[in-house]
PDB file of N, CA and C in Angstrom:
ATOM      1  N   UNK A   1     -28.117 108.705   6.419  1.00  0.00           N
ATOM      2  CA  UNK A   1     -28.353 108.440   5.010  1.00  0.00           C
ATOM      3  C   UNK A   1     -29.238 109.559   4.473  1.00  0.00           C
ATOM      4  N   UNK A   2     -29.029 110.226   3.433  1.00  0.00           N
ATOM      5  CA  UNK A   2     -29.154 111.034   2.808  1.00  0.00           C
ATOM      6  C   UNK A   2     -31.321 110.395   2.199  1.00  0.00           C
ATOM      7  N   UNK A   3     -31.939 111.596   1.746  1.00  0.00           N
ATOM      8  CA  UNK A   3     -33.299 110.970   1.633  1.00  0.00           C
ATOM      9  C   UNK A   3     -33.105 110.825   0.430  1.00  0.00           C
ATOM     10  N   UNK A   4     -32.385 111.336  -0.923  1.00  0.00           N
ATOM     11  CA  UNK A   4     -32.248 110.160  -1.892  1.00  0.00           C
ATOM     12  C   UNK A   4     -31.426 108.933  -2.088  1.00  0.00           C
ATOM     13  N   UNK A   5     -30.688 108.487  -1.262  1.00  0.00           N
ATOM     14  CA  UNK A   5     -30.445 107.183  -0.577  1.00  0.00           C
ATOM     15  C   UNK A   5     -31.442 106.384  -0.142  1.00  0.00           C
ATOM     16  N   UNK A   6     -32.181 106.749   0.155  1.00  0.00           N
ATOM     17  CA  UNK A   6     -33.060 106.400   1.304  1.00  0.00           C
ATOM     18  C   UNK A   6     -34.575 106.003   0.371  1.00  0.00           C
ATOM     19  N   UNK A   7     -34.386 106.628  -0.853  1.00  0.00           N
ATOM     20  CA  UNK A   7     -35.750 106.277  -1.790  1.00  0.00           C
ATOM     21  C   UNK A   7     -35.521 106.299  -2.945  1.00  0.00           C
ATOM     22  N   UNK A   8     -34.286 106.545  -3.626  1.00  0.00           N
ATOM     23  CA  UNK A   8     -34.061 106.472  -5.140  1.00  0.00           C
ATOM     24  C   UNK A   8     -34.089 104.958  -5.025  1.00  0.00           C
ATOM     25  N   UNK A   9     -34.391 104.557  -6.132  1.00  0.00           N
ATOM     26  CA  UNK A   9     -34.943 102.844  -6.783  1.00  0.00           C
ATOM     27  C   UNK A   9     -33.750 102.636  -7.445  1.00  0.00           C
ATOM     28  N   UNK A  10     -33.353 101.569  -7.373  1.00  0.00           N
ATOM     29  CA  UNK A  10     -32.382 100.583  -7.854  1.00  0.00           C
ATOM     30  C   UNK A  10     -31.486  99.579  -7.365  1.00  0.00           C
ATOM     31  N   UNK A  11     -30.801  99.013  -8.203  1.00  0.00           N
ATOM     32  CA  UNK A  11     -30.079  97.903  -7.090  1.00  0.00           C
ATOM     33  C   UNK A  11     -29.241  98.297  -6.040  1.00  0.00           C
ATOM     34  N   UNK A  12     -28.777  97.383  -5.452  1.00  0.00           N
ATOM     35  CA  UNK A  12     -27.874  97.874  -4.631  1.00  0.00           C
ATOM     36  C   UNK A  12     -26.689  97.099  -4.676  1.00  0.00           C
ATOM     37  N   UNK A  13     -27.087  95.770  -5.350  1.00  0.00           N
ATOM     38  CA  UNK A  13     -25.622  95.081  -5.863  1.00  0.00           C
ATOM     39  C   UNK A  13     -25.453  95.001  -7.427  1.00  0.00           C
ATOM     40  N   UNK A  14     -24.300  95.686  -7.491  1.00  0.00           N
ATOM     41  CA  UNK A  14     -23.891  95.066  -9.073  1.00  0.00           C
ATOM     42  C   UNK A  14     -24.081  93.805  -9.625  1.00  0.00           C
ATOM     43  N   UNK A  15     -25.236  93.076  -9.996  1.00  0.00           N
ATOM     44  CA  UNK A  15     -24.551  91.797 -10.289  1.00  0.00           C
ATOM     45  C   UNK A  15     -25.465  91.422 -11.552  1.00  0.00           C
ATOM     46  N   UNK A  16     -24.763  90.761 -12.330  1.00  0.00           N
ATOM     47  CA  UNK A  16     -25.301  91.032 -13.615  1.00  0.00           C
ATOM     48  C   UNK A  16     -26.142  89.101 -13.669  1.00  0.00           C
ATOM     49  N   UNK A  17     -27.340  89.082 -13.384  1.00  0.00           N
ATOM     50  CA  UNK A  17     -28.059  87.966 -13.103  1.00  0.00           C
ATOM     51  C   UNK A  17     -28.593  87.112 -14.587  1.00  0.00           C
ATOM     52  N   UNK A  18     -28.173  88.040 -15.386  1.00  0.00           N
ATOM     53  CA  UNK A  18     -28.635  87.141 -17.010  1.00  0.00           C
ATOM     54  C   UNK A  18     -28.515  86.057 -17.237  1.00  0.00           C
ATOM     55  N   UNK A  19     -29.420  85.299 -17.785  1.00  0.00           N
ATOM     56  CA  UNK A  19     -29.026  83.429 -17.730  1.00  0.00           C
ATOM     57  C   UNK A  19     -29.299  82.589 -16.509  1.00  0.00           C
ATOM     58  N   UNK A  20     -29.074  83.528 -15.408  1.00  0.00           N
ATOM     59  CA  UNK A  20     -29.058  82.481 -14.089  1.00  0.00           C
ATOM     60  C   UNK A  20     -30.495  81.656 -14.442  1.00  0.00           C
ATOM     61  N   UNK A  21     -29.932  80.672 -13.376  1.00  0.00           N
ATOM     62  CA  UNK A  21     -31.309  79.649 -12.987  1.00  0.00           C
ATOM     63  C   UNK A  21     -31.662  80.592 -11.486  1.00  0.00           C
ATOM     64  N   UNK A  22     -33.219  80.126 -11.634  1.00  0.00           N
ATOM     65  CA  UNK A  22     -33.885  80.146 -10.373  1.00  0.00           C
ATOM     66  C   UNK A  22     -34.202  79.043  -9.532  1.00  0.00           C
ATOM     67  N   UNK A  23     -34.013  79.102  -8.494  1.00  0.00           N
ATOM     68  CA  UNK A  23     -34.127  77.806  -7.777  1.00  0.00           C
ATOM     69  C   UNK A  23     -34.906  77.781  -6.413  1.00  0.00           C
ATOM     70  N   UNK A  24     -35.927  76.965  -6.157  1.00  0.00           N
ATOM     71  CA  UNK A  24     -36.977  76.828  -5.105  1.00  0.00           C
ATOM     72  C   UNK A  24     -36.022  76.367  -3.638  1.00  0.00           C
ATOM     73  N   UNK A  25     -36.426  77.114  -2.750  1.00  0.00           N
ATOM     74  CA  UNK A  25     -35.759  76.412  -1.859  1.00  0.00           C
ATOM     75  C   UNK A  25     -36.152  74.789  -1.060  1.00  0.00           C
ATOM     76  N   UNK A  26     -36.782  74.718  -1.998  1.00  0.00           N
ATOM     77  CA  UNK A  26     -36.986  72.870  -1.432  1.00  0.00           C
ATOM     78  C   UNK A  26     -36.018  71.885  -2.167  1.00  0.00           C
ATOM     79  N   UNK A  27     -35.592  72.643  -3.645  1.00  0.00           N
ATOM     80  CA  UNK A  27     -34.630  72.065  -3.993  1.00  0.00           C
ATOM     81  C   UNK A  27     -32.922  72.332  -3.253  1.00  0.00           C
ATOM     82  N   UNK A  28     -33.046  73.295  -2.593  1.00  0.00           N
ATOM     83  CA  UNK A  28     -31.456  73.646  -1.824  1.00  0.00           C
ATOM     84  C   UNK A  28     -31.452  72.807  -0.838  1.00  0.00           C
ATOM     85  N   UNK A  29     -32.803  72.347  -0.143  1.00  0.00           N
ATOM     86  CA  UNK A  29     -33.197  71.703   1.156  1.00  0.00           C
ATOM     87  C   UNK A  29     -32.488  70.278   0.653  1.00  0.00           C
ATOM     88  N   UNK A  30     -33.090  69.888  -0.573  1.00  0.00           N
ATOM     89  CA  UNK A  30     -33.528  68.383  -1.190  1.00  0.00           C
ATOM     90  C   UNK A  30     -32.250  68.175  -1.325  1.00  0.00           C
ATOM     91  N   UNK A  31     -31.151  68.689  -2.023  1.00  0.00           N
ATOM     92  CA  UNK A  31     -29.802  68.489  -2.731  1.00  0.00           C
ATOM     93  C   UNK A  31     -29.010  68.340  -0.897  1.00  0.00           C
ATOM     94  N   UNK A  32     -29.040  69.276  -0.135  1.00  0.00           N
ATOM     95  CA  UNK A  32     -27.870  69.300   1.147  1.00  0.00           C
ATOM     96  C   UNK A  32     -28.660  69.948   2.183  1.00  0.00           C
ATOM     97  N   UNK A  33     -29.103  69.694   2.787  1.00  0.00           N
ATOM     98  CA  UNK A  33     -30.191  69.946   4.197  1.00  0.00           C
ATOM     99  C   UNK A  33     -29.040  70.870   4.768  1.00  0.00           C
ATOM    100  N   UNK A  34     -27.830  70.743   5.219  1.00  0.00           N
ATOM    101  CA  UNK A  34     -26.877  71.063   5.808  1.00  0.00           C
ATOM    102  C   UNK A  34     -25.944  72.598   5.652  1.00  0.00           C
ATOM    103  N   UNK A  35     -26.474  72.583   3.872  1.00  0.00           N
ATOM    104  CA  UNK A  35     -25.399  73.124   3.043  1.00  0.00           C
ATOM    105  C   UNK A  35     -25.711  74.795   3.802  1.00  0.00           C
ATOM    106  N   UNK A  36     -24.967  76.062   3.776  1.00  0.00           N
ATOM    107  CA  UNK A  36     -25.132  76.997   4.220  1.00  0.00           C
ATOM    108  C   UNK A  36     -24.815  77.608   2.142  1.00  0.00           C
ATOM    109  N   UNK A  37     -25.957  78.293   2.002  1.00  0.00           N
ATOM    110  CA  UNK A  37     -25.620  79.541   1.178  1.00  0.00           C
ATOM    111  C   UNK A  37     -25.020  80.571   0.593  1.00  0.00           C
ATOM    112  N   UNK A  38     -24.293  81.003   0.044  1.00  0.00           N
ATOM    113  CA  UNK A  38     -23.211  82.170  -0.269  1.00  0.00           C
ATOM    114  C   UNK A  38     -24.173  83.629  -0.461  1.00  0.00           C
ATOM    115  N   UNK A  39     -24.501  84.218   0.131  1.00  0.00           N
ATOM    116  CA  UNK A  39     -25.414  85.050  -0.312  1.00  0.00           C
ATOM    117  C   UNK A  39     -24.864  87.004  -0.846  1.00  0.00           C
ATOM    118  N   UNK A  40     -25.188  86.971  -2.167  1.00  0.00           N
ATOM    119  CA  UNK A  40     -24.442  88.094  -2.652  1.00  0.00           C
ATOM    120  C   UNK A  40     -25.076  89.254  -2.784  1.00  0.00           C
ATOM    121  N   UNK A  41     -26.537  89.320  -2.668  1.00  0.00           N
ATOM    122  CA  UNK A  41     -27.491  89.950  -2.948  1.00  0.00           C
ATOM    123  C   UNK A  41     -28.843  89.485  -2.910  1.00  0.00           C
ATOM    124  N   UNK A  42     -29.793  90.604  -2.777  1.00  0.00           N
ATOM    125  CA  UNK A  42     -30.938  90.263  -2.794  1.00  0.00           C
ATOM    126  C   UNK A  42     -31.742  91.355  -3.357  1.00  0.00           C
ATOM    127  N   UNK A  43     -33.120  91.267  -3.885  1.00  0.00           N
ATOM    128  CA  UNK A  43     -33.908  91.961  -4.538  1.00  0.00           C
ATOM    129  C   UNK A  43     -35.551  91.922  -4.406  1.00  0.00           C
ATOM    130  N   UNK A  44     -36.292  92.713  -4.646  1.00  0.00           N
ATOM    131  CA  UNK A  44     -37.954  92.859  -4.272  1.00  0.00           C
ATOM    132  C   UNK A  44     -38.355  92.291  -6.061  1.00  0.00           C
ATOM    133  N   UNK A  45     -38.493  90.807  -5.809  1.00  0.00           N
ATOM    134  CA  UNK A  45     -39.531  90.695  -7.381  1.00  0.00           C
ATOM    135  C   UNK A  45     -40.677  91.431  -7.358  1.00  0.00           C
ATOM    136  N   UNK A  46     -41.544  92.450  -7.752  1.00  0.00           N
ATOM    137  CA  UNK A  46     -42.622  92.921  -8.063  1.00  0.00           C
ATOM    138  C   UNK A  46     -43.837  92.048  -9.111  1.00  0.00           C
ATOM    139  N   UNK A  47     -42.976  91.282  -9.821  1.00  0.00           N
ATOM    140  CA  UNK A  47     -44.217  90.054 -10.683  1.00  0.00           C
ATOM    141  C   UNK A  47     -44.469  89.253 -10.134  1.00  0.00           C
ATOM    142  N   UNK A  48     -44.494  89.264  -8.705  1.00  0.00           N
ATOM    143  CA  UNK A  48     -44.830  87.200  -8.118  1.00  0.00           C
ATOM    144  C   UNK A  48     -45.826  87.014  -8.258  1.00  0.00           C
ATOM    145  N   UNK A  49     -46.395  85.908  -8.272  1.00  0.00           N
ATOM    146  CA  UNK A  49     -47.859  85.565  -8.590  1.00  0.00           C
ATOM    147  C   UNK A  49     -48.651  86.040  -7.232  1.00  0.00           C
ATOM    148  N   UNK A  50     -48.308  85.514  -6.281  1.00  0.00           N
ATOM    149  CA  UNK A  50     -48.736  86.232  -4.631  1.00  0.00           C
ATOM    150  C   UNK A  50     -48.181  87.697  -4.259  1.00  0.00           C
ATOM    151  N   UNK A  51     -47.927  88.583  -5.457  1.00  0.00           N
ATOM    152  CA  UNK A  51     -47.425  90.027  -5.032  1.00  0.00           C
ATOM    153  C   UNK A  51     -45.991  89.763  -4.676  1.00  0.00           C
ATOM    154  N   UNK A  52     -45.518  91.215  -4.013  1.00  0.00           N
ATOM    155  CA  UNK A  52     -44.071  91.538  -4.308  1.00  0.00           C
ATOM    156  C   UNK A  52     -43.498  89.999  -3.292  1.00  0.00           C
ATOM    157  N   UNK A  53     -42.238  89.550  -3.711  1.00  0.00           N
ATOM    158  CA  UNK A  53     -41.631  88.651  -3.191  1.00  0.00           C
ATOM    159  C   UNK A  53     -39.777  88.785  -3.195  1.00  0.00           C
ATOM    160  N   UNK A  54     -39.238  88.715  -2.136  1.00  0.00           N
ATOM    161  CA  UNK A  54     -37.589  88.472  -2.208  1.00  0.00           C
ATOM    162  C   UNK A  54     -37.204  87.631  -3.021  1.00  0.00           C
ATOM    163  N   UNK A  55     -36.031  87.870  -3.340  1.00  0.00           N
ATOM    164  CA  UNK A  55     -35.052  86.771  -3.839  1.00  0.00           C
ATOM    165  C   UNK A  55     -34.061  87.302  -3.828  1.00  0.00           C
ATOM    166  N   UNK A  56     -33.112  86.072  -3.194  1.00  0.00           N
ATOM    167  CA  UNK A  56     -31.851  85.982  -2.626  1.00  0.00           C
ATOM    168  C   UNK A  56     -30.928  85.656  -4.036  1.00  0.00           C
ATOM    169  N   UNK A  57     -29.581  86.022  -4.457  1.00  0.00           N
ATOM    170  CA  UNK A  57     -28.554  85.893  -5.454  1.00  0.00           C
ATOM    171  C   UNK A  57     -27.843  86.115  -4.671  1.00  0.00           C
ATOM    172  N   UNK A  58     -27.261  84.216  -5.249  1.00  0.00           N
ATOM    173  CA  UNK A  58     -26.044  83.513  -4.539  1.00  0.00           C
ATOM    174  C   UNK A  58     -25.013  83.336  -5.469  1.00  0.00           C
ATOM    175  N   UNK A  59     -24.300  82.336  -5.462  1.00  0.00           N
ATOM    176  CA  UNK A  59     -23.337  82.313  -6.264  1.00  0.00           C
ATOM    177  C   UNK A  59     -23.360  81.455  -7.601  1.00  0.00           C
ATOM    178  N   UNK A  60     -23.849  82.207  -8.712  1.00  0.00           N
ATOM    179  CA  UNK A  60     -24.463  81.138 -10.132  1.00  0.00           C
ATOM    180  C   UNK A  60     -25.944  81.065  -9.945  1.00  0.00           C
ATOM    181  N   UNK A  61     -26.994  81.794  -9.051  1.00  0.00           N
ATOM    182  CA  UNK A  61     -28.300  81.117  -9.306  1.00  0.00           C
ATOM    183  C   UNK A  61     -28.831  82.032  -8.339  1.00  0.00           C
ATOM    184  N   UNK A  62     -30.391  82.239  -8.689  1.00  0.00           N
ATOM    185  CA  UNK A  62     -31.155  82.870  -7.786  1.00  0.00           C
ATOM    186  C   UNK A  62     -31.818  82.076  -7.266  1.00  0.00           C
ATOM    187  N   UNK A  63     -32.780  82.542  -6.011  1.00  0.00           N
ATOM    188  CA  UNK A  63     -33.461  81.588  -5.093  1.00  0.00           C
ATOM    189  C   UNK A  63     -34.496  82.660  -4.697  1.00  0.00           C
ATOM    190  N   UNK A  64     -35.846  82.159  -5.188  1.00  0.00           N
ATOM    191  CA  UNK A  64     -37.249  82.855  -4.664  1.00  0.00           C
ATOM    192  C   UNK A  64     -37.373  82.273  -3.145  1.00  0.00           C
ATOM    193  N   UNK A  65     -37.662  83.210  -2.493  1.00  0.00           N
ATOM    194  CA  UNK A  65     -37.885  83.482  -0.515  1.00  0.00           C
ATOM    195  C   UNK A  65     -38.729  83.428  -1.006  1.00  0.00           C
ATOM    196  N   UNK A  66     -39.690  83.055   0.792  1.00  0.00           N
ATOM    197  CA  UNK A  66     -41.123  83.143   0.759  1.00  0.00           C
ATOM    198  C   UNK A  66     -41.502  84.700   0.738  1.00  0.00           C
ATOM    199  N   UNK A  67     -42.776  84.882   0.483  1.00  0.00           N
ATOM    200  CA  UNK A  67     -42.999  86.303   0.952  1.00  0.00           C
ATOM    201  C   UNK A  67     -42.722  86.868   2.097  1.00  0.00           C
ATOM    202  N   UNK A  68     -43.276  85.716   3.589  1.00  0.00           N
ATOM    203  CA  UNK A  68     -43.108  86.353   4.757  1.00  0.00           C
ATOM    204  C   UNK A  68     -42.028  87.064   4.813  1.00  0.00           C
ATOM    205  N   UNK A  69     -40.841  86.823   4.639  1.00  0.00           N
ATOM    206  CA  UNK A  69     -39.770  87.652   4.565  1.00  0.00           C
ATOM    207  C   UNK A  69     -39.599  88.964   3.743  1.00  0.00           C
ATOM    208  N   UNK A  70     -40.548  89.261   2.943  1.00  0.00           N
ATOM    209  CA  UNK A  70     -40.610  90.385   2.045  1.00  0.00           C
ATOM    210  C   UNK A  70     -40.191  91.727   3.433  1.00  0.00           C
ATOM    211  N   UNK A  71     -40.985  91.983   4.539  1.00  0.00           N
ATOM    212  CA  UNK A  71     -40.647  93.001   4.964  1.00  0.00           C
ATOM    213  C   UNK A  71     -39.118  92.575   5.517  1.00  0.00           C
ATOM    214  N   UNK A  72     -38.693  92.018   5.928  1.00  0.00           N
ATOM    215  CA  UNK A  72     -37.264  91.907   6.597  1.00  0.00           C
ATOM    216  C   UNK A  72     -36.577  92.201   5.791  1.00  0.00           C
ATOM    217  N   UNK A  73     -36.609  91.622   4.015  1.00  0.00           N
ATOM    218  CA  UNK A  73     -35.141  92.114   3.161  1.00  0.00           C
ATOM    219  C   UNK A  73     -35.443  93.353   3.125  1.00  0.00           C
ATOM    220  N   UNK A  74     -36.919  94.140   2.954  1.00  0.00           N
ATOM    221  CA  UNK A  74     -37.277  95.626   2.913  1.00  0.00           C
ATOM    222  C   UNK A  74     -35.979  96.683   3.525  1.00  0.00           C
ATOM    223  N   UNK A  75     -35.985  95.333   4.974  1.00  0.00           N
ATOM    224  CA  UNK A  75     -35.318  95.992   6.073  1.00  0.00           C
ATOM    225  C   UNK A  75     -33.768  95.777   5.718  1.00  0.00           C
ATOM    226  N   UNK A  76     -33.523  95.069   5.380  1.00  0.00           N
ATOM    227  CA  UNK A  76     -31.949  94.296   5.235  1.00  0.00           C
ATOM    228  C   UNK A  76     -31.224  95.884   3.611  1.00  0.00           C
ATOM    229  N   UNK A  77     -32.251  95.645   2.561  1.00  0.00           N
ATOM    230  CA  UNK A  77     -32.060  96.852   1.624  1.00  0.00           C
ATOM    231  C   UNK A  77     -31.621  98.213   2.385  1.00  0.00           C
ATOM    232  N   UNK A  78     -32.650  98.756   3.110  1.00  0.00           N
ATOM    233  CA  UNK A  78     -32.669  99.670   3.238  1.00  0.00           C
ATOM    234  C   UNK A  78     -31.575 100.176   4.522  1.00  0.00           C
ATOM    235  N   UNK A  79     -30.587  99.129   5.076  1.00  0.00           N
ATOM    236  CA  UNK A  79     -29.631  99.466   5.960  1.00  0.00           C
ATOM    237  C   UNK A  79     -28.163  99.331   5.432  1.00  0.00           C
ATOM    238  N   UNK A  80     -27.609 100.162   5.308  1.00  0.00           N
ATOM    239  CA  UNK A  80     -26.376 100.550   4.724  1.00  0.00           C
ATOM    240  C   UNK A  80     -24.969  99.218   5.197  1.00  0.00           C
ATOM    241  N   UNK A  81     -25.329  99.329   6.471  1.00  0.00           N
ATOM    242  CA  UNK A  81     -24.458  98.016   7.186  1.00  0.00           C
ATOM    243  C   UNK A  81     -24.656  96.556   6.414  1.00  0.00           C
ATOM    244  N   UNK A  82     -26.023  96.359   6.612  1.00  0.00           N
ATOM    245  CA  UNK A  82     -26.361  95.186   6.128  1.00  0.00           C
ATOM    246  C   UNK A  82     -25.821  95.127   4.861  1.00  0.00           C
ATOM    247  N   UNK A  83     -26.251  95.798   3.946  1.00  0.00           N
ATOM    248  CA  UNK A  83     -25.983  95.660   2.473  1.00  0.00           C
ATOM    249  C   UNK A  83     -24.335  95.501   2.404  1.00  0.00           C
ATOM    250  N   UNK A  84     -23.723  96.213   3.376  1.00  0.00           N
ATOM    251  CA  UNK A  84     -22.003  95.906   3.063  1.00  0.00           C
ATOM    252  C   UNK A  84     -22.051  94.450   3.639  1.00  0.00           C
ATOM    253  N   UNK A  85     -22.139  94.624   4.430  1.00  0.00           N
ATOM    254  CA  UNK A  85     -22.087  92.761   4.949  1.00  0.00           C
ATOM    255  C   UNK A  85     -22.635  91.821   3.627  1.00  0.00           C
ATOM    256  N   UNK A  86     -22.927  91.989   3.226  1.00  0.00           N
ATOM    257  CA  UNK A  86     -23.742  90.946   2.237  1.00  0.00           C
ATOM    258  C   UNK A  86     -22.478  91.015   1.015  1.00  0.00           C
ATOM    259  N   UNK A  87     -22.256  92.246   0.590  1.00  0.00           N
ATOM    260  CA  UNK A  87     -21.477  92.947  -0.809  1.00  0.00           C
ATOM    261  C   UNK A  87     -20.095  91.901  -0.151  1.00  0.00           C
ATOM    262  N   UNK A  88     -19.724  92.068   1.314  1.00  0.00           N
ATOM    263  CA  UNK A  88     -18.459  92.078   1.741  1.00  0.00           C
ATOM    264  C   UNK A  88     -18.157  90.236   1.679  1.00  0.00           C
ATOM    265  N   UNK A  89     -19.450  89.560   1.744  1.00  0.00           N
ATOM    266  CA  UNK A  89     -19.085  87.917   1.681  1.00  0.00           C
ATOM    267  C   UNK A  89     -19.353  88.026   3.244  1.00  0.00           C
ATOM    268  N   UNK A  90     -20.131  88.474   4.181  1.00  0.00           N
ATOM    269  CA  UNK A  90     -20.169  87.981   5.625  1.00  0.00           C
ATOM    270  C   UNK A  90     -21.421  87.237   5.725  1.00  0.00           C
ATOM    271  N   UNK A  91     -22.460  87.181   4.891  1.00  0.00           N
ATOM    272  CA  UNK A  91     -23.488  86.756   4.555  1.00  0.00           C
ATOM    273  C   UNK A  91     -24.098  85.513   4.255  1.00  0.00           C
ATOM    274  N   UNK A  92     -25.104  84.465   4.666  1.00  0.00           N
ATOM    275  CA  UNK A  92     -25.294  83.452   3.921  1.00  0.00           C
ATOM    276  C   UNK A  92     -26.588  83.243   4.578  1.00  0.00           C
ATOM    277  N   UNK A  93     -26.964  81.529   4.221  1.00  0.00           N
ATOM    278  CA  UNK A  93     -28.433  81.203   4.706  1.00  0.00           C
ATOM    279  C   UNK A  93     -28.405  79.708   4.689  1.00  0.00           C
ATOM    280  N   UNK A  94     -28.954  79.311   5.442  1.00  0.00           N
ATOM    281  CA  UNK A  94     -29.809  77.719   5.784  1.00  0.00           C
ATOM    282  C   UNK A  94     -30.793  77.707   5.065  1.00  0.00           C
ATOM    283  N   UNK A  95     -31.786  76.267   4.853  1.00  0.00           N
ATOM    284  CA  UNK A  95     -32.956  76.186   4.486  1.00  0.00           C
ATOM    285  C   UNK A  95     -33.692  75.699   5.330  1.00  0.00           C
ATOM    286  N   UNK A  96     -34.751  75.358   5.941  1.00  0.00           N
ATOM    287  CA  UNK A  96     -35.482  74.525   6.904  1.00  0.00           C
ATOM    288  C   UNK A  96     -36.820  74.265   6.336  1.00  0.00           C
ATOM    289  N   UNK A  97     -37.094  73.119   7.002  1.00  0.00           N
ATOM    290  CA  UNK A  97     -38.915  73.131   6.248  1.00  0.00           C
ATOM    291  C   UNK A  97     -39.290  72.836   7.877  1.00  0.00           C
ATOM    292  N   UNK A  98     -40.295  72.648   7.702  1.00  0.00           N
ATOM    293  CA  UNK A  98     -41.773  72.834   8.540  1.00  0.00           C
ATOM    294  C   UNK A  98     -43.204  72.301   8.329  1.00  0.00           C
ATOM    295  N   UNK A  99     -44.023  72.134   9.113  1.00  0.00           N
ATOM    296  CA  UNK A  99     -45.300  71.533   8.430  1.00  0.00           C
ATOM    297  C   UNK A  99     -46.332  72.859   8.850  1.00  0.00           C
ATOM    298  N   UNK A 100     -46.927  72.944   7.787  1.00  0.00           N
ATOM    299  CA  UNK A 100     -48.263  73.356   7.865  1.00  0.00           C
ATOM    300  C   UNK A 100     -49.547  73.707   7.433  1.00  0.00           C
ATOM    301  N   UNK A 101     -50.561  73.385   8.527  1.00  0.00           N
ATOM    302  CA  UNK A 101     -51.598  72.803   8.615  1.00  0.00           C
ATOM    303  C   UNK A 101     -52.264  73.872   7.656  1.00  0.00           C
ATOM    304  N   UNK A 102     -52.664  73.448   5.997  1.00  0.00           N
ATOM    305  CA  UNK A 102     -53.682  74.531   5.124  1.00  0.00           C
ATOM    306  C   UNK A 102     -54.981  73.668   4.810  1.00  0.00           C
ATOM    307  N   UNK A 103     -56.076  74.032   5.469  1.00  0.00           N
ATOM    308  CA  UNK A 103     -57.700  73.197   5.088  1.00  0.00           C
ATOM    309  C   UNK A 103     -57.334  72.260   6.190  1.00  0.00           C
ATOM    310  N   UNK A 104     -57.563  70.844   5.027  1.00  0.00           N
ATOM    311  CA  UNK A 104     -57.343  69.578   6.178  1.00  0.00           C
ATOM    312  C   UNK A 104     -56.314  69.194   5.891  1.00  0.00           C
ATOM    313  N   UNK A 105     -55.144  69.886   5.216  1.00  0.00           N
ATOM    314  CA  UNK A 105     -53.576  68.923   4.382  1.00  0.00           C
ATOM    315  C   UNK A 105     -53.151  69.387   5.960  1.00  0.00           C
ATOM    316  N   UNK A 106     -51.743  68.761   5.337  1.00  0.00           N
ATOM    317  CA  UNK A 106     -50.503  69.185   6.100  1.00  0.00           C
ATOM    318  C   UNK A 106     -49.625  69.477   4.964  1.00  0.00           C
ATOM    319  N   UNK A 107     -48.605  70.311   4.742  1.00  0.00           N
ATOM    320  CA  UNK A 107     -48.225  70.969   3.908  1.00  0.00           C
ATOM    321  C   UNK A 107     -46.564  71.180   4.250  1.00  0.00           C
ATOM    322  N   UNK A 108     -45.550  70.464   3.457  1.00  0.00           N
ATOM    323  CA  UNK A 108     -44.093  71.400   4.120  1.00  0.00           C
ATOM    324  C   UNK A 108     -44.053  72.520   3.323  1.00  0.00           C
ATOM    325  N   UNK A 109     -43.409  72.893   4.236  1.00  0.00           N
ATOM    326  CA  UNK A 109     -42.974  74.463   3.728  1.00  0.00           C
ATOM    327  C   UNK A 109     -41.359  74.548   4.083  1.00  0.00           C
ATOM    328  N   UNK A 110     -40.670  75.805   3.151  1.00  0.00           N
ATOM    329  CA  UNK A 110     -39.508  75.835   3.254  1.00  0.00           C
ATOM    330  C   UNK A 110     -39.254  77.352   3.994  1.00  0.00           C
ATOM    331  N   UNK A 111     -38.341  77.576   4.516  1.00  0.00           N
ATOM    332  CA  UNK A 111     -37.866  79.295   4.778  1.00  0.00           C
ATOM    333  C   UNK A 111     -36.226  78.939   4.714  1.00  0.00           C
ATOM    334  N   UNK A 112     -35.511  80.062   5.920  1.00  0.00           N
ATOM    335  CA  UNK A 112     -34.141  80.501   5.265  1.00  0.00           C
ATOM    336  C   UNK A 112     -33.646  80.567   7.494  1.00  0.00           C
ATOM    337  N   UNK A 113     -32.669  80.282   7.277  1.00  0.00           N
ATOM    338  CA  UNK A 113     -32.450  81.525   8.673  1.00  0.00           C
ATOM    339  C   UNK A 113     -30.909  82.003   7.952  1.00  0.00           C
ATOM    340  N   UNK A 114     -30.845  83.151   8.855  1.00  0.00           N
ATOM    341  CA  UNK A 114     -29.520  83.483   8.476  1.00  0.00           C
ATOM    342  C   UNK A 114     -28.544  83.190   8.673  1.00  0.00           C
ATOM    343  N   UNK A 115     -27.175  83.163   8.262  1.00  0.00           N
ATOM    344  CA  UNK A 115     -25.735  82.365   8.864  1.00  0.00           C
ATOM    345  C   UNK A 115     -24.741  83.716   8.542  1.00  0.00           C
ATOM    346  N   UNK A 116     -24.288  84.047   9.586  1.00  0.00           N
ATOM    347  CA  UNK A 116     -22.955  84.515   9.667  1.00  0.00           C
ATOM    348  C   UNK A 116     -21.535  83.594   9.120  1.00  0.00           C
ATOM    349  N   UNK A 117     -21.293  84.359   8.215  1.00  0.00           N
ATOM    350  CA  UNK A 117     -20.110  83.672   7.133  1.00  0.00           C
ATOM    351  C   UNK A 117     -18.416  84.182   7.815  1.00  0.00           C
TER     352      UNK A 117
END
């Protein structure tokens, strides 16, 4: 890959996101625990309230990732393979929650794993 490949800024999927809804992944969890994701794209929000954050664009709607994952899509962007896999429909995601322990709560939390489509 060429080094303005490699650092020119911009998307990498065409997709014209105007109007969409955004959607928490506790609500993807809440609606179908089961359901697997269509995943068409993804992007680095730079306004999150906790700093830069992913989000995944699926099919009709975006979905804010946790941060932890911020370096992995870093990684997923910046590999030429990956990004066709995603463009190509081989792509998708689970939701899972988890507990954890913040102060004296217990807290769920949501993440993603990946699914081969």
């Amino acid at each position: 890959m060429s080094f303005a490949n490699r650092h020119n800024k911009g998307s990498k999927f065409n997709i014209d996101t105007t109007g969409w809804d955004y959607k928490k992944l506790q609500e993807l969890f809440d609606d179908d625990k089961d359901a697997i994701h269509n995943l068409q794209g993804l992007y680095i929000s730079k306004g999150g309230e906790y700093g830069p954050a992913p989000v995944a664009i699926c099919d009709g709607y975006c979905v804010n990732l946790p941060s932890h994952l911020t370096e992995e899509v870093n990684g997923i962007l910046a590999s030429d393979e990956d990004v066709e896999d995603i463009k190509s429909g081989k792509v998708g995601f689970s939701v899972y929650s988890y507990e954890k322990e913040i102060g004296k709560k217990t807290k769920t939390c949501y993440s993603i794993n990946w699914e081969d489509l």
